[in-house]
Each structure stands twice: as C-alpha cells, then as structure tokens.
N, C-alpha and C. Protein backbone atom coordinates (compact mmCIF):
# COMPACT_ATOMS: atom_id res chain seq x y z
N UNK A 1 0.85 -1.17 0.00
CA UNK A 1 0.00 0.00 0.00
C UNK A 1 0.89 1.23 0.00
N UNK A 2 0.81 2.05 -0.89
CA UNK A 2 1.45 3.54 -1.09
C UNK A 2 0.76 4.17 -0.52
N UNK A 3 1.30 5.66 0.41
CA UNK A 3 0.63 6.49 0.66
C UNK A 3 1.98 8.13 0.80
N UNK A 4 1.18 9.17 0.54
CA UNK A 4 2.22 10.09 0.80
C UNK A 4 1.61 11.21 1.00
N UNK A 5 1.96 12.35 1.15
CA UNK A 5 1.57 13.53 0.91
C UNK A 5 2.33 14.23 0.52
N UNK A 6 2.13 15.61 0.34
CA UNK A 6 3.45 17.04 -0.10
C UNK A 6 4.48 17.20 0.79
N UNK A 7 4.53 17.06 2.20
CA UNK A 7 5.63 17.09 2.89
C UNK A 7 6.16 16.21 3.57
N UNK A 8 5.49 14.63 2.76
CA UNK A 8 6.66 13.48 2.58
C UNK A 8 7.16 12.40 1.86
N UNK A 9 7.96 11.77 1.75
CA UNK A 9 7.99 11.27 0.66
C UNK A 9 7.04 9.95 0.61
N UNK A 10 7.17 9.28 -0.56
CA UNK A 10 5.94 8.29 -0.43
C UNK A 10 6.43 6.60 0.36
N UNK A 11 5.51 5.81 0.76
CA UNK A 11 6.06 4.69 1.78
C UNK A 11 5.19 4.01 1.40
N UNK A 12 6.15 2.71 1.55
CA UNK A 12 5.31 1.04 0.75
C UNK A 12 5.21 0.94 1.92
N UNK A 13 3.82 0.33 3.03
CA UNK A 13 3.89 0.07 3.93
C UNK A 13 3.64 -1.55 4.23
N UNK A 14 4.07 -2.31 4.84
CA UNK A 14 4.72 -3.72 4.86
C UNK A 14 5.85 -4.33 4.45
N UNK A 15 6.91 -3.34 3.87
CA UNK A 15 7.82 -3.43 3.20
C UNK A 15 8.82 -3.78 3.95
N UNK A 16 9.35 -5.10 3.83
CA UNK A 16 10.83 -5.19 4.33
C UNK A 16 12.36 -5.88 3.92
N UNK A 17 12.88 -4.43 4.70
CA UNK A 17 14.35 -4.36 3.74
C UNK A 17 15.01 -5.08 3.74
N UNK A 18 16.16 -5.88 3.24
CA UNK A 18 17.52 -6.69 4.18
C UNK A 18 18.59 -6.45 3.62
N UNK A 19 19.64 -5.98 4.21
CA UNK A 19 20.94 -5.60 3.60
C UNK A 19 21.93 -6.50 4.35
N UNK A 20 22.20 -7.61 3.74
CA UNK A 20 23.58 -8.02 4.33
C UNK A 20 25.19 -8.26 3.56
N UNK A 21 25.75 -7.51 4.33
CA UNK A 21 27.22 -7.08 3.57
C UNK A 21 27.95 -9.02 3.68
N UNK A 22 28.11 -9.14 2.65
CA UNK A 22 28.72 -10.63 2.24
C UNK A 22 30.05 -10.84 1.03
N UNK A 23 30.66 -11.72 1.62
CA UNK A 23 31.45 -11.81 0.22
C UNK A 23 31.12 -12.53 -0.93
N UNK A 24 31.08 -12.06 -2.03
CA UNK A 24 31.06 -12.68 -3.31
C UNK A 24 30.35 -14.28 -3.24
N UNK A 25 31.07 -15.31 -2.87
CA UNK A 25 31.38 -16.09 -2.70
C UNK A 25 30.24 -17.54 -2.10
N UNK A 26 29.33 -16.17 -0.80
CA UNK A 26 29.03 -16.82 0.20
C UNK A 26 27.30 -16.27 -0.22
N UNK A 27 26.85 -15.14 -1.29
CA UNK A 27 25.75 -14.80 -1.34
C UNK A 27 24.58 -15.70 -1.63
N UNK A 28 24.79 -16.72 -3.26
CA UNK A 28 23.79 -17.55 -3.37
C UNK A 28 23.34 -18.50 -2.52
N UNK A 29 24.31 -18.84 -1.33
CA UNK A 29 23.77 -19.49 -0.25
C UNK A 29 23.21 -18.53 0.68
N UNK A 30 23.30 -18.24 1.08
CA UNK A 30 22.46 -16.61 2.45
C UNK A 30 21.60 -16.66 1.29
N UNK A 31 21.33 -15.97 0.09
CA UNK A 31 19.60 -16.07 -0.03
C UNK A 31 19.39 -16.78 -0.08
N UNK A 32 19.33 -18.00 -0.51
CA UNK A 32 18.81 -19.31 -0.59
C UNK A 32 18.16 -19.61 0.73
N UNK A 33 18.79 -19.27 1.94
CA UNK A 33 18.30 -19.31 3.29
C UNK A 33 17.37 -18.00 3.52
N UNK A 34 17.71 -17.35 3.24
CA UNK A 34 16.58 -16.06 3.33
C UNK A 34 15.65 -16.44 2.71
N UNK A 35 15.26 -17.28 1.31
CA UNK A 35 14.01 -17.67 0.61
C UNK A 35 13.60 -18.82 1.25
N UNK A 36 14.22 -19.42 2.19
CA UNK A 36 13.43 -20.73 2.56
C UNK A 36 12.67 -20.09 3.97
N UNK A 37 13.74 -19.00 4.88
CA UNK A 37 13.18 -18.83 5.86
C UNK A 37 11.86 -17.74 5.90
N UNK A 38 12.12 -17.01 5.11
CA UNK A 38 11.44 -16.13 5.53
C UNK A 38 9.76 -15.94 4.24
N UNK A 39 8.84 -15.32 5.30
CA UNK A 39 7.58 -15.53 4.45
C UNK A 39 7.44 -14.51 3.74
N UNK A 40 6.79 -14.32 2.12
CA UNK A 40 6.89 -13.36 1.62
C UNK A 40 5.72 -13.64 0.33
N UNK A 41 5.52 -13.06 -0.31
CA UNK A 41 4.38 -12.76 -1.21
C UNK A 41 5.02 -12.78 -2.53
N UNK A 42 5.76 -11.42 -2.92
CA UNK A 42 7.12 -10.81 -3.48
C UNK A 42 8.36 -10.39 -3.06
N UNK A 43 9.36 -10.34 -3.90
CA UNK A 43 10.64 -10.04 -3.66
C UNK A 43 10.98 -9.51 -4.61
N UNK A 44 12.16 -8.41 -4.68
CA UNK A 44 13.35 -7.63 -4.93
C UNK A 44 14.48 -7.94 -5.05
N UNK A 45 15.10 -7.99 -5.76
CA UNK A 45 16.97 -8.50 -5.16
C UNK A 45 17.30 -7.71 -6.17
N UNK A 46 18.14 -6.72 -5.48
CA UNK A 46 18.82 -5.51 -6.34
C UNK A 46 20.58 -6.38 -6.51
N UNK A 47 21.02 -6.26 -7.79
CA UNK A 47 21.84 -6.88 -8.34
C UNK A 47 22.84 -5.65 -8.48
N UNK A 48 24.73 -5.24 -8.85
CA UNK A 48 24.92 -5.10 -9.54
C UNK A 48 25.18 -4.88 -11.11
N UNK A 49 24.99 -6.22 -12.09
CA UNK A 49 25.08 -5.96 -13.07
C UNK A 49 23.93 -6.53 -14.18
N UNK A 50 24.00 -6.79 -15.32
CA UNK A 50 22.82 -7.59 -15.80
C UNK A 50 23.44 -9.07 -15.73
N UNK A 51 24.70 -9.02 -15.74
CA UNK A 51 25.20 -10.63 -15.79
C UNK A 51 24.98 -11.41 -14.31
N UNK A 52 25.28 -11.07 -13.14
CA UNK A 52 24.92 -11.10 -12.44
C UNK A 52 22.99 -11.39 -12.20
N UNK A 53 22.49 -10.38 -12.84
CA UNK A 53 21.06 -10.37 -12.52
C UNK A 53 20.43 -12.17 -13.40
N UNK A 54 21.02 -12.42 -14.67
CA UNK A 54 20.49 -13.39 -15.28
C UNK A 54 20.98 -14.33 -15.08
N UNK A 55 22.30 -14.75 -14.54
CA UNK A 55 22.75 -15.35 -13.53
C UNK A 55 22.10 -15.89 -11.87
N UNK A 56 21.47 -15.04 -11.67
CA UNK A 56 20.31 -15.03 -10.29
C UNK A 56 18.95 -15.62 -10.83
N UNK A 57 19.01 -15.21 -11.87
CA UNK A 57 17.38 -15.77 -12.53
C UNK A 57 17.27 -17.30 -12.89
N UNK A 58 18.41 -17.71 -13.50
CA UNK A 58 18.60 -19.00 -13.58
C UNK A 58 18.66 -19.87 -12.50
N UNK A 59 19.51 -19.40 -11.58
CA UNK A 59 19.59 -19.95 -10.44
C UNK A 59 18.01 -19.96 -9.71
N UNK A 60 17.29 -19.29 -9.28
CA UNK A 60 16.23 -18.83 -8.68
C UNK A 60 15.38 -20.03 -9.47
N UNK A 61 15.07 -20.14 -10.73
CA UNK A 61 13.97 -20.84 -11.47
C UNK A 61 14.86 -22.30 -11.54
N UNK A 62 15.88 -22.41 -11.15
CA UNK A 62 16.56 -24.24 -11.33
C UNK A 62 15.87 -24.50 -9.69
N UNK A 63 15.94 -23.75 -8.56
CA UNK A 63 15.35 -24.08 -6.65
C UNK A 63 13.78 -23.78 -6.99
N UNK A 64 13.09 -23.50 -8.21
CA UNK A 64 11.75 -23.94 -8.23
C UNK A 64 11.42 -22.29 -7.85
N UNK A 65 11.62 -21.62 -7.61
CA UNK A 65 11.54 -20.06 -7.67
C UNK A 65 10.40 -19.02 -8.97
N UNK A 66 9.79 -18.65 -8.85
CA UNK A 66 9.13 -18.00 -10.19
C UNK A 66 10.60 -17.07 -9.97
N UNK A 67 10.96 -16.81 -11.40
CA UNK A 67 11.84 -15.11 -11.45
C UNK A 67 12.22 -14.80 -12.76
N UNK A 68 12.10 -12.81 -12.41
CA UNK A 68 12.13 -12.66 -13.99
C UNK A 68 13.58 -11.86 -13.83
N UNK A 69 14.36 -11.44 -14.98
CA UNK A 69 15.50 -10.81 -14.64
C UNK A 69 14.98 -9.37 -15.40
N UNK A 70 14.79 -8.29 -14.85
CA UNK A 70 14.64 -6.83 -15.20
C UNK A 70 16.18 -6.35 -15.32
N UNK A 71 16.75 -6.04 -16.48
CA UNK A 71 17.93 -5.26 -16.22
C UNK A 71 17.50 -4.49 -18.17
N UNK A 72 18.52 -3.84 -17.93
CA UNK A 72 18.88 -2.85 -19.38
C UNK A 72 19.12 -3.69 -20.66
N UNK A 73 19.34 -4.78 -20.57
CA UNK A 73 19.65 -6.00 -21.74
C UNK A 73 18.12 -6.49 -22.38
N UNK A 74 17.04 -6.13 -21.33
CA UNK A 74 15.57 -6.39 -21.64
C UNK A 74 14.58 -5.92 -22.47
N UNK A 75 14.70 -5.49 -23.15
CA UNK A 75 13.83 -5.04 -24.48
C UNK A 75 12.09 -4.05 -23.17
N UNK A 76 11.70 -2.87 -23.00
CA UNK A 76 10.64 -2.56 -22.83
C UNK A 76 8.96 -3.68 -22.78
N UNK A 77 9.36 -3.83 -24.27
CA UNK A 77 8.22 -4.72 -24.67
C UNK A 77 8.42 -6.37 -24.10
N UNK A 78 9.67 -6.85 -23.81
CA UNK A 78 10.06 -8.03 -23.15
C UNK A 78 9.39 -8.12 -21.57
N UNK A 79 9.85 -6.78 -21.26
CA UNK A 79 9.79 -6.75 -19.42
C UNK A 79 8.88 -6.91 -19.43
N UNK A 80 7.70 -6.39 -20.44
CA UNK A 80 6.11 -5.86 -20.29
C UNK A 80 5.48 -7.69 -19.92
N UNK A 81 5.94 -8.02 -20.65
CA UNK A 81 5.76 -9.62 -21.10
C UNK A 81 5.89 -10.42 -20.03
N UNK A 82 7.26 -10.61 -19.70
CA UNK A 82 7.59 -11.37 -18.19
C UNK A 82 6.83 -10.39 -17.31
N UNK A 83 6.38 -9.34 -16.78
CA UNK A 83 5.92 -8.40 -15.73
C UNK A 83 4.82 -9.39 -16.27
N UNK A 84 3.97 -9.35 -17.24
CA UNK A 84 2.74 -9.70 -17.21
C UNK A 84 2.05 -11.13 -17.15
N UNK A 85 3.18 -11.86 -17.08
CA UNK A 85 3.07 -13.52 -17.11
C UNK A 85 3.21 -13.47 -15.13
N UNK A 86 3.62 -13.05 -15.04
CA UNK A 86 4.21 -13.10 -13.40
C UNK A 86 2.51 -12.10 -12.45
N UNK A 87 2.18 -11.58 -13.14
CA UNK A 87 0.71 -10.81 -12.77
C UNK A 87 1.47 -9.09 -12.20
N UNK A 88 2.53 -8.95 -12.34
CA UNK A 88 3.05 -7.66 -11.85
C UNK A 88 2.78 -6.35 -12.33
N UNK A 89 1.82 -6.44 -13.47
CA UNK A 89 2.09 -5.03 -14.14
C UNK A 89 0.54 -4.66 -13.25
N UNK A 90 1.01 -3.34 -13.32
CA UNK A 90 -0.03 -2.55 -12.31
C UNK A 90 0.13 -2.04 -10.94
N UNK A 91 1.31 -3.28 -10.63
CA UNK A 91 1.92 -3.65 -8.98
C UNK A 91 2.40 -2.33 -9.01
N UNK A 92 2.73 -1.24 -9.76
CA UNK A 92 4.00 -0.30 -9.03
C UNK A 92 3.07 1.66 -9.68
C-alpha cells in the first residue's frame, strides 16, 4: 500500500528491507536461506550488473523459484511480457 503527501515522501507500507554485507562467494547461499526462511508474497533482489542479474534468474527458477531478470539488456516490450506472465504489471 502507497501512501504520501506534499511534505513526505511516499512509503510502501509492509515493506521489508535486508541488507547483508557478504562476500562474493558466500551470497547464493544466504539467499537461498533467506528464501526458505522467511515468508513473503514478493521479492526484490537488487543486483549489480545484468550478468549477475540473469545469472540469479537462472539460479532462482533451477530451486523452483518464479523469477524474472529486469535489467537494461531487456527489451521494454520483453519486461512488459515477463511483468505480465508473473501478474506484476499494475503492482507499481
């Protein structure tokens, strides 16, 4: 649920964040445990790069995961496509 007014900025309310500083190495396992533990509806995972990002997507959909990879390599009319197979367009 969005809500805001003129003198603030706007807030997803139920929204929660997780930032954990990790090495390289050790990440696809920590989420993997973050997706088993924790309950959720949707998710986010802000990536560095697009290689990285389609790299995560593969991985994500081989553990049975729905996931789409959004990065700059995605054609407009592509995203529209995966957003809309996934039921997301409208979500934002």
């Amino acid at each position: 649920l969005l809500s805001g007014d003129e003198d603030t900025k706007l807030t997803l309310h139920g929204l929660q964040q997780y930032y954990i500083p990790l090495e390289e190495r050790e990440k696809n396992r920590k989420l993997n445990e973050l997706l088993d533990e924790l309950q959720f509806n949707q998710v986010i995972i802000f990536v560095k790069s697009t290689l990285r990002a389609t790299e995560l997507d593969k991985l994500l959909r081989e553990c049975n995961f729905p996931s789409i990879a959004v990065h700059s390599g995605v054609s407009q009319e592509e995203r529209y496509v995966h957003l809309s197979r996934h039921h997301c367009v409208g979500a934002y």
